[in-house]
Protein backbone atom coordinates (compact mmCIF):
# COMPACT_ATOMS: atom_id res chain seq x y z
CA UNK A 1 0.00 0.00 0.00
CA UNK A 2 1.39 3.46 -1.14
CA UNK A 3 1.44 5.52 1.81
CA UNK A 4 2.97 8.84 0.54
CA UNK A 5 0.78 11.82 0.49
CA UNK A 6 -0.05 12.90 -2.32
CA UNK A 7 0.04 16.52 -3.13
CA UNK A 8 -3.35 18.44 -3.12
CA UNK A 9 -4.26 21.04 -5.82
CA UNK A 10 -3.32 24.01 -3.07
CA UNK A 11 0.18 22.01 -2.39
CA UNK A 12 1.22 22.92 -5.97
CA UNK A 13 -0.48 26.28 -5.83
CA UNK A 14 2.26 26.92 -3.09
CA UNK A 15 4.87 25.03 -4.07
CA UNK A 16 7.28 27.65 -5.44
CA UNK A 17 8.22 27.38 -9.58
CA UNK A 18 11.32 27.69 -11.26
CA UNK A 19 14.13 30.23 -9.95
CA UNK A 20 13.71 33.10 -11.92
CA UNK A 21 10.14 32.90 -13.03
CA UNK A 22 8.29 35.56 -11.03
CA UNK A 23 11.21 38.18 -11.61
CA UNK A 24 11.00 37.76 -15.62
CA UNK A 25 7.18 37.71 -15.30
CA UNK A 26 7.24 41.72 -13.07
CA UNK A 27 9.52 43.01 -15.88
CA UNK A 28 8.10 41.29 -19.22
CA UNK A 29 5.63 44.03 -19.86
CA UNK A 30 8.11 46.74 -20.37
CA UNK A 31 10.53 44.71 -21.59
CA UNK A 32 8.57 44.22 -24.50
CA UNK A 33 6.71 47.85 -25.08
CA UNK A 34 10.90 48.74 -24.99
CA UNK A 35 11.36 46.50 -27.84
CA UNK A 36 8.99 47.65 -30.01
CA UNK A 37 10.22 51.31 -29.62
CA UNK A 38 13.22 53.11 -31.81
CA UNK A 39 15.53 53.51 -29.09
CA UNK A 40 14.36 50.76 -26.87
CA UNK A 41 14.34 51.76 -23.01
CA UNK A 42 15.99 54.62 -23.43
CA UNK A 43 12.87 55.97 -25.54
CA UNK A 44 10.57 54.42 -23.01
CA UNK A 45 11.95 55.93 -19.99
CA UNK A 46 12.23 59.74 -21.81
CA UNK A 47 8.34 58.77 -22.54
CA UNK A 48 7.53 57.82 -18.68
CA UNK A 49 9.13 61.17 -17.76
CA UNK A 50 7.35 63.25 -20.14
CA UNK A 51 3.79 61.42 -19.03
CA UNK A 52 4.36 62.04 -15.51
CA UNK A 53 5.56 66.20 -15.96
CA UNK A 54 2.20 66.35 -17.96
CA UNK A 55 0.28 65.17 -15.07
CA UNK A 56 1.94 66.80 -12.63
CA UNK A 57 1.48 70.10 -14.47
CA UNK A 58 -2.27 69.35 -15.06
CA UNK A 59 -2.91 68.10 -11.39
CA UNK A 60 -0.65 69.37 -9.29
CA UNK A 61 2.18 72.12 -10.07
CA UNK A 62 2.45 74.39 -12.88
CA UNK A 63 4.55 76.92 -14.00
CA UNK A 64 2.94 80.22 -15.09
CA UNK A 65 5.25 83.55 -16.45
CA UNK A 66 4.15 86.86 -15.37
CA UNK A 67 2.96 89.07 -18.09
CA UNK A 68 2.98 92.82 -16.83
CA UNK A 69 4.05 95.00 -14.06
CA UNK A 70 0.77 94.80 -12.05
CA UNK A 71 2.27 92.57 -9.48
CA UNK A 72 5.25 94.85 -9.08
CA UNK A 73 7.39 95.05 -6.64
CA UNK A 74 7.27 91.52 -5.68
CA UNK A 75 7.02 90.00 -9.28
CA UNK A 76 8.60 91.65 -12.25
CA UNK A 77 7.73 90.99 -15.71
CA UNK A 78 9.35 87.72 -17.30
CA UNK A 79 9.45 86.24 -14.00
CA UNK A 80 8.64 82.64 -14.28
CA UNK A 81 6.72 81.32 -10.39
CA UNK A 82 5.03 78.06 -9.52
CA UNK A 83 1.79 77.44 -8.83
CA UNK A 84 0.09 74.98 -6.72
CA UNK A 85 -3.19 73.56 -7.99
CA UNK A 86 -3.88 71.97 -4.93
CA UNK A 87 -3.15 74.89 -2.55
CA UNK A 88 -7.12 75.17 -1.67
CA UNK A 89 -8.26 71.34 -2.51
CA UNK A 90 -8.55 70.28 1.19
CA UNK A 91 -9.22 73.60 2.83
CA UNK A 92 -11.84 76.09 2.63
CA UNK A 93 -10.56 78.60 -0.13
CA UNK A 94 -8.34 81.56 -1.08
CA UNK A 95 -7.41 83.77 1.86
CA UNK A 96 -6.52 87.45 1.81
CA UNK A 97 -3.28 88.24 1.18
CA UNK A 98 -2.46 85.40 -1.07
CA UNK A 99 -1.42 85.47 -4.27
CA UNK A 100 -3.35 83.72 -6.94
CA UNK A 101 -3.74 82.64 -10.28
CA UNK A 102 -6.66 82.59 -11.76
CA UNK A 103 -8.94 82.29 -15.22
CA UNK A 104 -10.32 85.61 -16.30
CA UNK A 105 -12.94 84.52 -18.54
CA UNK A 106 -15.84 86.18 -18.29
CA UNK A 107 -14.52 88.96 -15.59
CA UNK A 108 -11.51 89.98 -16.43
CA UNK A 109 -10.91 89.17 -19.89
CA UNK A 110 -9.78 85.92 -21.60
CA UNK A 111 -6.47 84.46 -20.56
CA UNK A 112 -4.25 84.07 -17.17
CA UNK A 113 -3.84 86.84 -14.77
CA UNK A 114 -1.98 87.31 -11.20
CA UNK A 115 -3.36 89.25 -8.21
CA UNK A 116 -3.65 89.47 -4.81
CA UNK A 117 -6.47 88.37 -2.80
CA UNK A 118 -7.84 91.23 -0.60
CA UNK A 119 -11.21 90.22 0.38
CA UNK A 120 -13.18 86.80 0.09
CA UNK A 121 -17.08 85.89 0.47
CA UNK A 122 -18.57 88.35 2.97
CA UNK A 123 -16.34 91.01 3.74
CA UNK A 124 -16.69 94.54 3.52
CA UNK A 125 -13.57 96.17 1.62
CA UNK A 126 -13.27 99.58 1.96
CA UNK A 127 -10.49 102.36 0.10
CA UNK A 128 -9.61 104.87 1.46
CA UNK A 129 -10.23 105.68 4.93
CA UNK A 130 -9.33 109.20 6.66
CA UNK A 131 -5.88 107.81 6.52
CA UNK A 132 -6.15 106.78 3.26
CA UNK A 133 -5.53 102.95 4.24
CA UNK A 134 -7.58 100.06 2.64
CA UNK A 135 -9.70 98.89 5.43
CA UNK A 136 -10.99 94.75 5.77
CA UNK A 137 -14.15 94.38 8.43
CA UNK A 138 -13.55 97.88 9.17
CA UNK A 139 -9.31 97.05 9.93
CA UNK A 140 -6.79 98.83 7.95
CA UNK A 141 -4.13 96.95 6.05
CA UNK A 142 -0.60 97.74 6.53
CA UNK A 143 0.08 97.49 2.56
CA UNK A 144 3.44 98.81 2.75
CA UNK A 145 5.89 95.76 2.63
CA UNK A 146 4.52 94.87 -0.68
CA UNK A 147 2.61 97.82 -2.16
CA UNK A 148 4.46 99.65 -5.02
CA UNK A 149 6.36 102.37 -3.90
CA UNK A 150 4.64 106.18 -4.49
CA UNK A 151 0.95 104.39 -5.00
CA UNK A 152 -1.28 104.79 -2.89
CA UNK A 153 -3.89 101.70 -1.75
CA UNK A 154 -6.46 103.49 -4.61
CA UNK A 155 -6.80 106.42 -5.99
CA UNK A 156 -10.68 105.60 -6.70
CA UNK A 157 -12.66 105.53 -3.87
CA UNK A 158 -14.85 102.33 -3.49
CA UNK A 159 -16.81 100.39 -0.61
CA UNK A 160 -17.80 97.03 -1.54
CA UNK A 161 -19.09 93.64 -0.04
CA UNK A 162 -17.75 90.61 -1.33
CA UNK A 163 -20.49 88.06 -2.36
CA UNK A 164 -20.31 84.60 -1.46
CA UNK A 165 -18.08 82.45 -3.00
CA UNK A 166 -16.39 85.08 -4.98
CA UNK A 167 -13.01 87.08 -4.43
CA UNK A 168 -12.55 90.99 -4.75
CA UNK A 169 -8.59 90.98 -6.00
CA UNK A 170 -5.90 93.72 -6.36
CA UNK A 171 -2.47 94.37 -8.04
CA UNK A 172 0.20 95.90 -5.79
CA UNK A 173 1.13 98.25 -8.49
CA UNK A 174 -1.97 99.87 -7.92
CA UNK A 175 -1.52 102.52 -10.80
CA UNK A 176 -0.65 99.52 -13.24
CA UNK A 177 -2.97 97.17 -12.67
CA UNK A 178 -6.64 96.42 -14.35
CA UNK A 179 -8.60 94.81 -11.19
CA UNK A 180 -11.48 94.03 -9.47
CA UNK A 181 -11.47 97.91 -9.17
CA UNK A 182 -12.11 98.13 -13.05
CA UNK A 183 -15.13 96.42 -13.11
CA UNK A 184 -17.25 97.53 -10.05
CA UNK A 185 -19.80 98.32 -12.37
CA UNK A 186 -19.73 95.57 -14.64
CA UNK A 187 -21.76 92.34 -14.51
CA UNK A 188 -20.23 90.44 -11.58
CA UNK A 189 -19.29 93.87 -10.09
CA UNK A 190 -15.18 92.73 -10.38
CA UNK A 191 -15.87 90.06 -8.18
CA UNK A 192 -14.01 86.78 -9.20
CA UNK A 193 -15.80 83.46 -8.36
CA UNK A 194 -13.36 81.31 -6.23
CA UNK A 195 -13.38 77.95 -9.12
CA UNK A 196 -11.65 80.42 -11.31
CA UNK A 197 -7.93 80.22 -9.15
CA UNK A 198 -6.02 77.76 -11.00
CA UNK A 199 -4.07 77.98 -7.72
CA UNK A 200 -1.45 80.28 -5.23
CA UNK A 201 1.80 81.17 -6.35
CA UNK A 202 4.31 79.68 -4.16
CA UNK A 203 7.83 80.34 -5.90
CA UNK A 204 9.76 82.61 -8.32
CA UNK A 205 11.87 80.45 -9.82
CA UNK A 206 13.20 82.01 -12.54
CA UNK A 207 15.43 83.82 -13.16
CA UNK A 208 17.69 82.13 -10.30
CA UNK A 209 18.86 84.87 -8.65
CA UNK A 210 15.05 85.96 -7.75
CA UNK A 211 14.63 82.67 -6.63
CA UNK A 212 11.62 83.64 -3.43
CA UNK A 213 9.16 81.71 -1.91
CA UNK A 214 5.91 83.77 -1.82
CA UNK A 215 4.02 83.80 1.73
CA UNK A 216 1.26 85.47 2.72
CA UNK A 217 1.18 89.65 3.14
CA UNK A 218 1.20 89.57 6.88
CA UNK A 219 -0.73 92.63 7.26
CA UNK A 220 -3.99 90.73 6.50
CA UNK A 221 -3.17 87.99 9.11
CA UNK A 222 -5.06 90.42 12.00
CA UNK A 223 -8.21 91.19 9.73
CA UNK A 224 -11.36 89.81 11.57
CA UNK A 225 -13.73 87.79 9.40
CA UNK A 226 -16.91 89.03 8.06
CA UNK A 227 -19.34 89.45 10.92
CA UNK A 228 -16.62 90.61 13.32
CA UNK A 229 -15.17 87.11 14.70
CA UNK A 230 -11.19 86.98 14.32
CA UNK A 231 -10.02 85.92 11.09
C-alpha cells in the first residue's frame, strides 16, 4: 500500500516554480513595449518622464510667467513662479493676502492673470479711509511691505461687499494694474468666483537669482472675518 501523500491542488499552488520565473514575469511588460520602440528603453523611460511632468502640471504644479508689471514690486515681468493647484483642494478657499492665479474669462478678460487676494465671500472692503488705508471688516491693512512704492492703496474711492463664493482681487502696483477695481460696475461687479484660481503662487523660480518663496502679506493675518469674529 502506497502511503505517501499525495500533493493536493493548493500544495502545488504553493509550491514555489522555477528560480527566476516571477522576476521575468514583473519586468516582461516593459521589456517588451521597450522592444517595439526606436531607441528601446531609453525611448521608453524619456516617454515615462514626459507622461508624468504632464500630469503633474495638469494636477498638481504648474509653471505660469508673469505678463505685466501689475504685481510689481514683488514679481517683475518675465518672472517665471510656480503654482500649486492643490493649494485650496482640502481647505476652505483663497485667503486674503495670497497670491493667486486665476482664469479671467468672463470677468476679467480671456487668458491668465496674477493678483492678490484682498477680500473673500462676505467682507466689507473699503479704500480709502481718513488715513487713506484700505480697510478689511472695518481694519486697515498695513500694505506697505509689498505695495508699489509712491501708490497709494487706490486712488478711486470704493466700498464694496464681497459676495459669497467670490473674491474681490488687487495688483500691488496699484496705478498699473486692471482689477477688481475696473469692473465695479460691470456684470459680476469685479468680483471673481473662487473655481476660477487655478491655484497660489508659491515660488519665483526664474530667473535664479530671484529665486523667493511667496508667503502670505502679513498685514492681513489680523483682519477679523466678516461678521466681526477673528479671522
Amino acid at each position: 500500500m502506497d502511503t505517501e501523500a499525495q500533493p493536493t491542488q493548493r500544495d502545488r499552488a504553493l509550491r514555489p516554480g522555477p528560480p527566476g520565473r516571477r522576476e521575468r514575469s514583473r519586468f516582461a511588460c516593459p521589456a517588451r513595449i521597450a522592444a517595439r520602440l526606436p531607441g528601446g528603453r531609453l525611448t521608453l523611460t524619456l516617454l515615462t518622464c514626459l507622461v508624468f511632468l504632464l500630469l503633474l502640471g495638469t494636477f498638481v504644479i504648474q509653471p505660469f510667467q508673469i505678463p505685466s508689471g501689475s504685481m510689481e514690486p514683488g514679481l517683475s515681468v518675465g518672472d517665471r513662479v510656480l503654482v500649486d493647484k492643490l493649494a485650496y483642494r482640502f481647505v476652505a478657499g483663497p485667503r486674503r493676502g495670497d497670491v493667486v492665479v486665476f482664469d479671467g474669462a468672463g470677468y476679467f478678460g480671456p487668458g491668465d492673470y496674477v493678483k492678490r487676494v484682498v477680500g473673500v465671500g462676505g467682507d466689507r472692503v473699503v479704500c480709502c479711509d481718513e488715513k487713506g488705508r484700505l480697510r478689511v471688516n472695518g481694519r486697515p491693512v498695513d500694505e506697505r511691505p509689498f505695495l508699489y512704492p509712491g501708490n497709494t492703496p487706490s486712488a478711486a474711492p470704493f466700498d464694496v461687499v464681497v459676495p459669497p463664493g467670490r473674491l474681490f482681487l488687487l495688483g500691488d502696483h496699484r496705478d498699473d494694474s486692471r482689477d477688481s477695481r475696473d469692473l465695479l460696475g460691470s456684470p459680476g461687479g469685479g468680483m471673481l468666483p473662487v473655481d476660477h484660481v487655478i491655484g497660489r503662487a508659491d515660488w519665483i523660480v526664474w530667473p535664479y537669482d530671484r529665486l523667493t518663496r511667496l508667503r502670505r502679506a502679513a498685514g492681513y493675518a489680523r483682519v477679523p472675518a466678516a461678521g466681526g469674529a477673528r479671522g
